[in-house]
PDB file of N, CA and C in Angstrom:
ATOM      1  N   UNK A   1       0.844  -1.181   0.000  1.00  0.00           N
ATOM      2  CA  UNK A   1       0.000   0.000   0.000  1.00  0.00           C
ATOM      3  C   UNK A   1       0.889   1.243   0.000  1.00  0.00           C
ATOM      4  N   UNK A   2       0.545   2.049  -0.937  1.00  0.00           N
ATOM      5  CA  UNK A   2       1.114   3.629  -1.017  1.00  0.00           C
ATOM      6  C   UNK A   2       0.603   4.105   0.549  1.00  0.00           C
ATOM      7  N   UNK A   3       2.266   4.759   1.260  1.00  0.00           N
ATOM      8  CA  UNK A   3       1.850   5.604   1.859  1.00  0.00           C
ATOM      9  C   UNK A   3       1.077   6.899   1.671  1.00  0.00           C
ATOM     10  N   UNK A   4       0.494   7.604   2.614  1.00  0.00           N
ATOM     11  CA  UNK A   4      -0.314   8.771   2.313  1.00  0.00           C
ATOM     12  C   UNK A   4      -0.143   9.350   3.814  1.00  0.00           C
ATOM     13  N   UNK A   5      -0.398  10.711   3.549  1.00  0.00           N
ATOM     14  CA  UNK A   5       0.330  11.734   4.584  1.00  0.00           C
ATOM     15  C   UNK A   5      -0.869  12.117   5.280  1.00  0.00           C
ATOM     16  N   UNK A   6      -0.505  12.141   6.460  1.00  0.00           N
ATOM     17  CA  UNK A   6      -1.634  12.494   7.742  1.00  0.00           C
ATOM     18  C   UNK A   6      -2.385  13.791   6.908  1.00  0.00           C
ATOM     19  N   UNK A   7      -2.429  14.760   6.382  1.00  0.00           N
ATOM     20  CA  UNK A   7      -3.100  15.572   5.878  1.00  0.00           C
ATOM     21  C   UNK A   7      -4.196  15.147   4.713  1.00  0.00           C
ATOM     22  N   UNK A   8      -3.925  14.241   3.872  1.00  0.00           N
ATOM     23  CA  UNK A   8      -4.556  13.088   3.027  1.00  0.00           C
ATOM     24  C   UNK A   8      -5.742  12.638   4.085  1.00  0.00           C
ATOM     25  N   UNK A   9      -4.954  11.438   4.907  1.00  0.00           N
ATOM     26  CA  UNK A   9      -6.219  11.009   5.395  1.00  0.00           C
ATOM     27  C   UNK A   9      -7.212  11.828   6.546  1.00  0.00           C
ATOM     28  N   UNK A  10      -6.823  13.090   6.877  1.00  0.00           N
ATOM     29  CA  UNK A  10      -7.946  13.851   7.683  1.00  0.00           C
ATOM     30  C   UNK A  10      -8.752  14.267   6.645  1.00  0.00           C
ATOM     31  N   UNK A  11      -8.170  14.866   5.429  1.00  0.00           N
ATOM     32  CA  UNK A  11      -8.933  15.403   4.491  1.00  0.00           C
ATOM     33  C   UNK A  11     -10.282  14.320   3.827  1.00  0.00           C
ATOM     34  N   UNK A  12      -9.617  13.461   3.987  1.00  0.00           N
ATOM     35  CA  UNK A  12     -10.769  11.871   3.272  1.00  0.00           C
ATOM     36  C   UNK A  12     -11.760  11.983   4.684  1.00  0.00           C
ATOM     37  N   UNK A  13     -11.357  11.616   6.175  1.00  0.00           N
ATOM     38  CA  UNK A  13     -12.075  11.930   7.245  1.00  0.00           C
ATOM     39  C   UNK A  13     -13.029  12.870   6.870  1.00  0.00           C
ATOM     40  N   UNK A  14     -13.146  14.404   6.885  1.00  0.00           N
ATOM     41  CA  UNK A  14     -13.467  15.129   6.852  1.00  0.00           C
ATOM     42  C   UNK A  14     -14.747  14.927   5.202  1.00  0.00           C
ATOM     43  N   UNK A  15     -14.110  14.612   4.453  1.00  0.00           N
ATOM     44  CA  UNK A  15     -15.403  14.449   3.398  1.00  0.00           C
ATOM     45  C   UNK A  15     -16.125  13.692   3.936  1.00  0.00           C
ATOM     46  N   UNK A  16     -15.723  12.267   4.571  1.00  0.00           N
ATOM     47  CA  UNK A  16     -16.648  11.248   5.314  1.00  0.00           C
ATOM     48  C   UNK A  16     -18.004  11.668   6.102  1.00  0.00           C
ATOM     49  N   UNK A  17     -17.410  12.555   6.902  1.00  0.00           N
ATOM     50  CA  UNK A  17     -18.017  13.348   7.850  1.00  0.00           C
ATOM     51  C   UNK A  17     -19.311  14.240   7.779  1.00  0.00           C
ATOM     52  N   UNK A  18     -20.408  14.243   8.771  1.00  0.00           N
ATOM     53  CA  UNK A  18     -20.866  15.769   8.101  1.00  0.00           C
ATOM     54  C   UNK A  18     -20.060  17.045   7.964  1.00  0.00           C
ATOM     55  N   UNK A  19     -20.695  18.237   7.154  1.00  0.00           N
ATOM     56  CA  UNK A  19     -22.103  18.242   6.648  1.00  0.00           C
ATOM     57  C   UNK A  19     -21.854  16.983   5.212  1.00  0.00           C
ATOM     58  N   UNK A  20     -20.443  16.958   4.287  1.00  0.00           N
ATOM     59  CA  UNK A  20     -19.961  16.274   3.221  1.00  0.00           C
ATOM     60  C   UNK A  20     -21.300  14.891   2.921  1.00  0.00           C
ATOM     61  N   UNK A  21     -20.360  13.991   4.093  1.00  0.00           N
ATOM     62  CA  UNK A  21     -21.041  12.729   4.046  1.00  0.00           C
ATOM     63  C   UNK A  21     -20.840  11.994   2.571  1.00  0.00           C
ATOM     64  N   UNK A  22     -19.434  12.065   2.061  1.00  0.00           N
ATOM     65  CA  UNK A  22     -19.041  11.510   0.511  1.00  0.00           C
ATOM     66  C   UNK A  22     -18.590   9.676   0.796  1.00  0.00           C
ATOM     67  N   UNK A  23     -19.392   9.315   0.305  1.00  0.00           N
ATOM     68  CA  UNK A  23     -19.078   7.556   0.014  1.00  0.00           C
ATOM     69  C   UNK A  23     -17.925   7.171  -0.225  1.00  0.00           C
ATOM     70  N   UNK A  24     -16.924   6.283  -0.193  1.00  0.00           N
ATOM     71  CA  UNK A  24     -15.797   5.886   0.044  1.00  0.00           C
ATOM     72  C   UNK A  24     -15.466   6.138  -1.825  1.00  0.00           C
ATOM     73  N   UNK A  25     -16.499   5.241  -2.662  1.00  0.00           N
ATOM     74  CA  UNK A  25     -16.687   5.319  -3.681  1.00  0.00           C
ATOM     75  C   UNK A  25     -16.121   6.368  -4.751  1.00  0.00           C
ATOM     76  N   UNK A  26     -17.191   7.649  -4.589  1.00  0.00           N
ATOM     77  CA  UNK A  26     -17.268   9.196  -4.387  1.00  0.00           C
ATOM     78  C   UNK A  26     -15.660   9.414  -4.347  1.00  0.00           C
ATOM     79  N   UNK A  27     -15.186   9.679  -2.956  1.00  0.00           N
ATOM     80  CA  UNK A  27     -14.020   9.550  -3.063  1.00  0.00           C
ATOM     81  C   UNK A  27     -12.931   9.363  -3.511  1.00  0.00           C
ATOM     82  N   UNK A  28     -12.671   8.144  -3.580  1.00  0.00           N
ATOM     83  CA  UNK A  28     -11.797   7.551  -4.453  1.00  0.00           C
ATOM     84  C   UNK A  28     -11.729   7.718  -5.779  1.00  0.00           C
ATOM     85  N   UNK A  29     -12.853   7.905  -6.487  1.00  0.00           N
ATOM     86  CA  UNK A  29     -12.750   8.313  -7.589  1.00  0.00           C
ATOM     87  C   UNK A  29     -12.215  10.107  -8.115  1.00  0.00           C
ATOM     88  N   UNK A  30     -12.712  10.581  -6.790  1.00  0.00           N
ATOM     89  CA  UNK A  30     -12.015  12.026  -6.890  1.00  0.00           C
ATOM     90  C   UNK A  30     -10.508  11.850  -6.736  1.00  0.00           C
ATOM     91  N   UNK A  31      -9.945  11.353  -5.933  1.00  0.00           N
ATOM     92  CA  UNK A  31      -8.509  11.729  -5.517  1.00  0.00           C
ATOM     93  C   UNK A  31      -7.781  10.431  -5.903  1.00  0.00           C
ATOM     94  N   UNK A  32      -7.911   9.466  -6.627  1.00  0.00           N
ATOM     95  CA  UNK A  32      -7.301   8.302  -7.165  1.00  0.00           C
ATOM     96  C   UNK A  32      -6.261   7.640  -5.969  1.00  0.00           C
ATOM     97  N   UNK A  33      -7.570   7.406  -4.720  1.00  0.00           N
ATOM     98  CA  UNK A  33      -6.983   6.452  -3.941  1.00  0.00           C
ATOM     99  C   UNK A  33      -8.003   5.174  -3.682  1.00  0.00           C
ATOM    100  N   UNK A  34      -7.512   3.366  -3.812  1.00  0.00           N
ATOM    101  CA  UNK A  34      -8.149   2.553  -3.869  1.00  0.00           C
ATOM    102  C   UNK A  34      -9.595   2.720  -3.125  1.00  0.00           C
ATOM    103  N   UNK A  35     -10.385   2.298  -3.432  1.00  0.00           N
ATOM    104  CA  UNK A  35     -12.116   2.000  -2.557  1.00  0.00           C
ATOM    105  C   UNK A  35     -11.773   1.333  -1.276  1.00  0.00           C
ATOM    106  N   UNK A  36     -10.627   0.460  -1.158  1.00  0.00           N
ATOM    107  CA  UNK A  36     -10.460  -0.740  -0.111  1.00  0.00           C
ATOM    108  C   UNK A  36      -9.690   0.324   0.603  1.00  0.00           C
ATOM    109  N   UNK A  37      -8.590   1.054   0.346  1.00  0.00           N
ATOM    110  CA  UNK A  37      -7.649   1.692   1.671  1.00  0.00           C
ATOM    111  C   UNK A  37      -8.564   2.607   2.068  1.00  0.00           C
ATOM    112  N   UNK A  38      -9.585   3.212   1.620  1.00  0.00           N
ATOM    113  CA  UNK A  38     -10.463   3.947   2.469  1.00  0.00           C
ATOM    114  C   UNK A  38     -11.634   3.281   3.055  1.00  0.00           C
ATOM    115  N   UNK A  39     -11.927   2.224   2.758  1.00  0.00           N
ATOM    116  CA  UNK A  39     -12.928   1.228   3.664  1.00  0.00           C
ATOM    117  C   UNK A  39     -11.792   1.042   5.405  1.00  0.00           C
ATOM    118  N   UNK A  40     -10.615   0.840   4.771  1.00  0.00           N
ATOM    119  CA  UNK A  40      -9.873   0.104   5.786  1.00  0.00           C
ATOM    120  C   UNK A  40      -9.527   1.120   6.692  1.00  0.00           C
ATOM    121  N   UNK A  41      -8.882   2.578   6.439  1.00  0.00           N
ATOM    122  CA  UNK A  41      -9.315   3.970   7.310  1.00  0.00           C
ATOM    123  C   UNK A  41     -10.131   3.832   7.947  1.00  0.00           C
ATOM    124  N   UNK A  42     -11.574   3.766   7.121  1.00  0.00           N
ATOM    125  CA  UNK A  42     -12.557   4.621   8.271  1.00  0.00           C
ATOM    126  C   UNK A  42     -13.181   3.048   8.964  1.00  0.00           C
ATOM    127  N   UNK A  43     -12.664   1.837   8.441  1.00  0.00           N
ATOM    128  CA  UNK A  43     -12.732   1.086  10.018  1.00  0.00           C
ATOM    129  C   UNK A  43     -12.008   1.180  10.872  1.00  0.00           C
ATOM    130  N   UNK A  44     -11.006   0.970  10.849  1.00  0.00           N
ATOM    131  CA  UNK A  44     -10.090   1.610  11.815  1.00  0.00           C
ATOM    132  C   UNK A  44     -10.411   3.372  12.812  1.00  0.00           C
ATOM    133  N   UNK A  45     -10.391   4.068  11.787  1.00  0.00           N
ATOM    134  CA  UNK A  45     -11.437   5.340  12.457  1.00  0.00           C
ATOM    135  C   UNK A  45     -12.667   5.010  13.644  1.00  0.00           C
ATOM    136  N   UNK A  46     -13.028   4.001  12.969  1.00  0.00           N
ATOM    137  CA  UNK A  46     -14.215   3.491  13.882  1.00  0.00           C
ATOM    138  C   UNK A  46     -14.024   2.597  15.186  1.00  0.00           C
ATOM    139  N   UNK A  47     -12.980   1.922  14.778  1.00  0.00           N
ATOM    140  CA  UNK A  47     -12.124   0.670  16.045  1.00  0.00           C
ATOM    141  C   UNK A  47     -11.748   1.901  17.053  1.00  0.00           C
ATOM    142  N   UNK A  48     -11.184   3.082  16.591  1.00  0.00           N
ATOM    143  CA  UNK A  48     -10.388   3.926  17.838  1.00  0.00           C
ATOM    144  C   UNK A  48     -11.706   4.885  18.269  1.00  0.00           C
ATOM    145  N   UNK A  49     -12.991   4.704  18.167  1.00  0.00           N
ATOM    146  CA  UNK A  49     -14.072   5.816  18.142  1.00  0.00           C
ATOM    147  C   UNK A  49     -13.570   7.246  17.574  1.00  0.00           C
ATOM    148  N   UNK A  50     -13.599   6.892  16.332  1.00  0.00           N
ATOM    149  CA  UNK A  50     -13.464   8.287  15.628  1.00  0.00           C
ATOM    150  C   UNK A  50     -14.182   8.826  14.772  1.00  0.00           C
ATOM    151  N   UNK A  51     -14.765   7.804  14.541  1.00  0.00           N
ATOM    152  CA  UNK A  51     -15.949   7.670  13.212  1.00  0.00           C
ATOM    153  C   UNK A  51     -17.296   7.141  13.497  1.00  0.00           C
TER     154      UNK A  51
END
């Protein structure tokens, strides 16, 4: 897996998030990062209550 820089993944957080609320999908297709490394973020997000 390509690393990606703590500013990357708050920014993906933050679309996740309200008011955004952008699908992993959505996403990924904007910023050409896999569907799966952002499934695997925001579980993890979710394992530490972040999400």
């Amino acid at each position: 897996m390509r690393p990606y820089s703590e500013a990357v993944k708050a920014d993906v957080r933050r679309r996740m998030g309200p008011p955004h609320c952008q699908s992993c999908t959505e996403i990924a297709q904007e910023l050409g990062i896999h569907e799966i490394t952002l499934y695997k973020w925001r579980r993890a997000w979710r394992l530490q209550g972040q999400g």
